[in-house]
Protein backbone atom coordinates (compact mmCIF):
# COMPACT_ATOMS: atom_id res chain seq x y z
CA UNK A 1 15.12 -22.30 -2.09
CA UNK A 2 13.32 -21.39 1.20
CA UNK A 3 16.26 -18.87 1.54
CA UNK A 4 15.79 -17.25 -1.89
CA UNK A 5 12.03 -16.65 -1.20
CA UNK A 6 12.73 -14.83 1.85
CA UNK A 7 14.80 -12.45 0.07
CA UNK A 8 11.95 -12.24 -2.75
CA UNK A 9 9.51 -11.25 -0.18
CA UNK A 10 11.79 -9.14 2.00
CA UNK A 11 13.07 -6.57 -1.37
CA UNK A 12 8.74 -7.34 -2.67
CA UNK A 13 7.27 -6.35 0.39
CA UNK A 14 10.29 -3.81 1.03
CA UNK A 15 9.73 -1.74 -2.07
CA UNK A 16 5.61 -1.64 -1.77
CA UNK A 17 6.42 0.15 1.92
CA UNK A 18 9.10 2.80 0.53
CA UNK A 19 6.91 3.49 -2.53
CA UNK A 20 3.37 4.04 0.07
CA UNK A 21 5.47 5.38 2.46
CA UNK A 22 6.90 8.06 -0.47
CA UNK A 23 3.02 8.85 -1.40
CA UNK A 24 1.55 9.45 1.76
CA UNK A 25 4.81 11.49 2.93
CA UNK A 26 5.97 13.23 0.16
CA UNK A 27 4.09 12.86 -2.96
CA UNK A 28 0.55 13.75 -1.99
CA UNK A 29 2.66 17.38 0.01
CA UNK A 30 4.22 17.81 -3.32
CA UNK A 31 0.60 18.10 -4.93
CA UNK A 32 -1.10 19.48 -2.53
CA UNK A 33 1.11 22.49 -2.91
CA UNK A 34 0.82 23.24 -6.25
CA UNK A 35 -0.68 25.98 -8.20
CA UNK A 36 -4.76 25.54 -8.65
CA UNK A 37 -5.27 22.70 -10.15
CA UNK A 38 -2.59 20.70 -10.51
CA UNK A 39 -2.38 19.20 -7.92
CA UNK A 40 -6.00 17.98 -7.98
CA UNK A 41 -5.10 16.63 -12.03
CA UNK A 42 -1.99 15.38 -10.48
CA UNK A 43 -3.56 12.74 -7.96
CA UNK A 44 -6.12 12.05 -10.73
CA UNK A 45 -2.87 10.29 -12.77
CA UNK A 46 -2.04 9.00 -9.85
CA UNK A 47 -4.52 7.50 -8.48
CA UNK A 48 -5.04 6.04 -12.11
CA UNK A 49 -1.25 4.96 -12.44
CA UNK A 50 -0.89 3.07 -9.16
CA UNK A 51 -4.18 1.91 -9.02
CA UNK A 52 -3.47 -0.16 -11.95
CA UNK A 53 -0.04 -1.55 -10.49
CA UNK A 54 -0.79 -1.49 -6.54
CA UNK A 55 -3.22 -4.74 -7.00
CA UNK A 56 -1.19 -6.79 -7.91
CA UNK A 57 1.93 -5.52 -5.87
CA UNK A 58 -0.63 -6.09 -2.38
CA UNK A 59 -1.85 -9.58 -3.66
CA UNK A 60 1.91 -10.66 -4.78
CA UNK A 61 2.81 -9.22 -1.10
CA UNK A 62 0.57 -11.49 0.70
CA UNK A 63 1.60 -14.38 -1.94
CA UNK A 64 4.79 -14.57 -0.74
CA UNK A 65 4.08 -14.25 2.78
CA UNK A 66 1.53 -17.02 2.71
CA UNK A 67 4.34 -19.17 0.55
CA UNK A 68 6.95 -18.60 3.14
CA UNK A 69 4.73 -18.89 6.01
CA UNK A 70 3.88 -22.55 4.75
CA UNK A 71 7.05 -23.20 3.30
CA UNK A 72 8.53 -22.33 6.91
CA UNK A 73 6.53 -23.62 8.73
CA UNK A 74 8.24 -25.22 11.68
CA UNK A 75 11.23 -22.30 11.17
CA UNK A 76 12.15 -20.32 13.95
CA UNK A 77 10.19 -16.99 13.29
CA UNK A 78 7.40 -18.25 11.02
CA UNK A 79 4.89 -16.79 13.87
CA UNK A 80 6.25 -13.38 12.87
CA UNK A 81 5.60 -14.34 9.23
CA UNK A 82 2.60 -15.96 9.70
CA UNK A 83 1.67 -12.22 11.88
CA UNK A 84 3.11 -10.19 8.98
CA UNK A 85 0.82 -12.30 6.31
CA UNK A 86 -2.14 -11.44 8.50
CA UNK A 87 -1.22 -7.80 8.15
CA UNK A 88 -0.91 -7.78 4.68
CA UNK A 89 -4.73 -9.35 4.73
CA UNK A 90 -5.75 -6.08 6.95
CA UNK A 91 -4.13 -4.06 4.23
CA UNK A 92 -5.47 -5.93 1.16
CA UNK A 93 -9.36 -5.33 3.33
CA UNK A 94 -8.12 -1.61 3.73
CA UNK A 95 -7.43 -0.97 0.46
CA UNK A 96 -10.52 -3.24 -1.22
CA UNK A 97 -13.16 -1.69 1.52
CA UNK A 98 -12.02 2.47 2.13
CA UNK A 99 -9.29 3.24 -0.28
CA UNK A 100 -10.40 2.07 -3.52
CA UNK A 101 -13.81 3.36 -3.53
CA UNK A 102 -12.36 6.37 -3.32
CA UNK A 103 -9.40 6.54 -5.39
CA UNK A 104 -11.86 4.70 -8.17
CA UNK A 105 -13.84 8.03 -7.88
CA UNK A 106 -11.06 10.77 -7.44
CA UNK A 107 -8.90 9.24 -10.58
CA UNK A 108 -11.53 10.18 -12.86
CA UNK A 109 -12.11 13.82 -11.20
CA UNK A 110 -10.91 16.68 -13.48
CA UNK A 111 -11.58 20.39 -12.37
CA UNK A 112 -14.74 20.32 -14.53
CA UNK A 113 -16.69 17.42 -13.11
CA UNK A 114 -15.19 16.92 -9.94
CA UNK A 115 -17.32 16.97 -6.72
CA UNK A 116 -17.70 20.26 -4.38
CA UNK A 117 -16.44 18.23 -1.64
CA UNK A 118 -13.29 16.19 -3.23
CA UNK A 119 -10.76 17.78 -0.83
CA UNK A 120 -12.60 16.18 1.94
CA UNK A 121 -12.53 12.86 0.06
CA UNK A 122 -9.10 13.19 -0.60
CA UNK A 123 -8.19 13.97 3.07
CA UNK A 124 -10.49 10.60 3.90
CA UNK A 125 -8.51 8.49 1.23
CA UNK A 126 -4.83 9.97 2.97
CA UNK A 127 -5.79 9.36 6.47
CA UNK A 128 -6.68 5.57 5.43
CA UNK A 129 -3.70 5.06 3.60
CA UNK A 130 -1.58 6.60 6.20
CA UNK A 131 -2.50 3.82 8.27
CA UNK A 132 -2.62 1.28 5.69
CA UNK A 133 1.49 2.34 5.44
CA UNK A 134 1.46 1.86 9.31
CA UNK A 135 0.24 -1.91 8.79
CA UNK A 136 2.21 -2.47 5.98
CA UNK A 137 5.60 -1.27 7.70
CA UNK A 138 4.45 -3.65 10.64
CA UNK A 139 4.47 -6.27 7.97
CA UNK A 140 7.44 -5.52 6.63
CA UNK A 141 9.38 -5.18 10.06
CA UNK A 142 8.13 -8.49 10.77
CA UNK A 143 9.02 -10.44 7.82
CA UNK A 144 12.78 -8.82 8.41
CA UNK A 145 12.91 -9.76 12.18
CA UNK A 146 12.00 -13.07 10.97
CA UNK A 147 15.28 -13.56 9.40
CA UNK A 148 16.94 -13.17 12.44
């Protein structure tokens, strides 16, 4: 059982870090270089679409970890997982305390009422999630090394 929840939390935590990972590295270019204001309306779904989903993906994250940190507890490597649980915590506080403030701002933004300085606001909210990916791939390189 202990086995199987590994593997849960390996492909959970896995998939959060390739889908961040795809939004700070290739998304967020792809809007940015659109035409006027696409882009802008672009991040605006976004930010409304996986800020809807990305809750419960960062608290189900952490779930697991803390599970199989418990669960294995006096398994070899369960000081990597119990590290890698404590970096998902960072990145739950990351997202709660700089990213969501602004992402619960920019997702309502349309070309009309948005603010004069939103590009600067959406730089902010990339450079903090850029680094939230940084923690989260720690995480996720940690749970894996665990295995071994």
């Amino acid at each position: 059982m202990l086995d199987a929840l590994k593997v849960v939390t390996i492909v959970v935590v896995g998939v959060m870090v390739g889908v961040e990972f795809s939004v700070a590295f290739v998304i967020n270019r792809i809007l940015d270089a659109l035409p006027g204001d696409n882009g802008q309306l672009g991040r605006a779904h976004g930010g409304r679409m996986l800020g809807a989903v990305m809750p419960v993906w960062y608290i189900g994250s952490l779930a697991l970890a803390a599970v199989w940190a418990i669960a294995g507890w006096h398994d070899h490597g369960s000081g990597l997982v119990v590290t890698a649980a404590a970096l998902l915590i960072l990145s739950v506080l990351m997202s709660v305390l700089l990213l969501v403030p602004i992402n619960n701002r920019s997702k309502t933004w349309t070309p009309e009422n948005r603010p004069e300085d939103w590009k600067e606001q959406a730089n902010r909210w990339d450079r903090f999630h850029a680094v939230r990916v940084a923690v989260i791939i720690a995480a996720f390189a940690l749970l894996a090394a665990a295995l071994v």
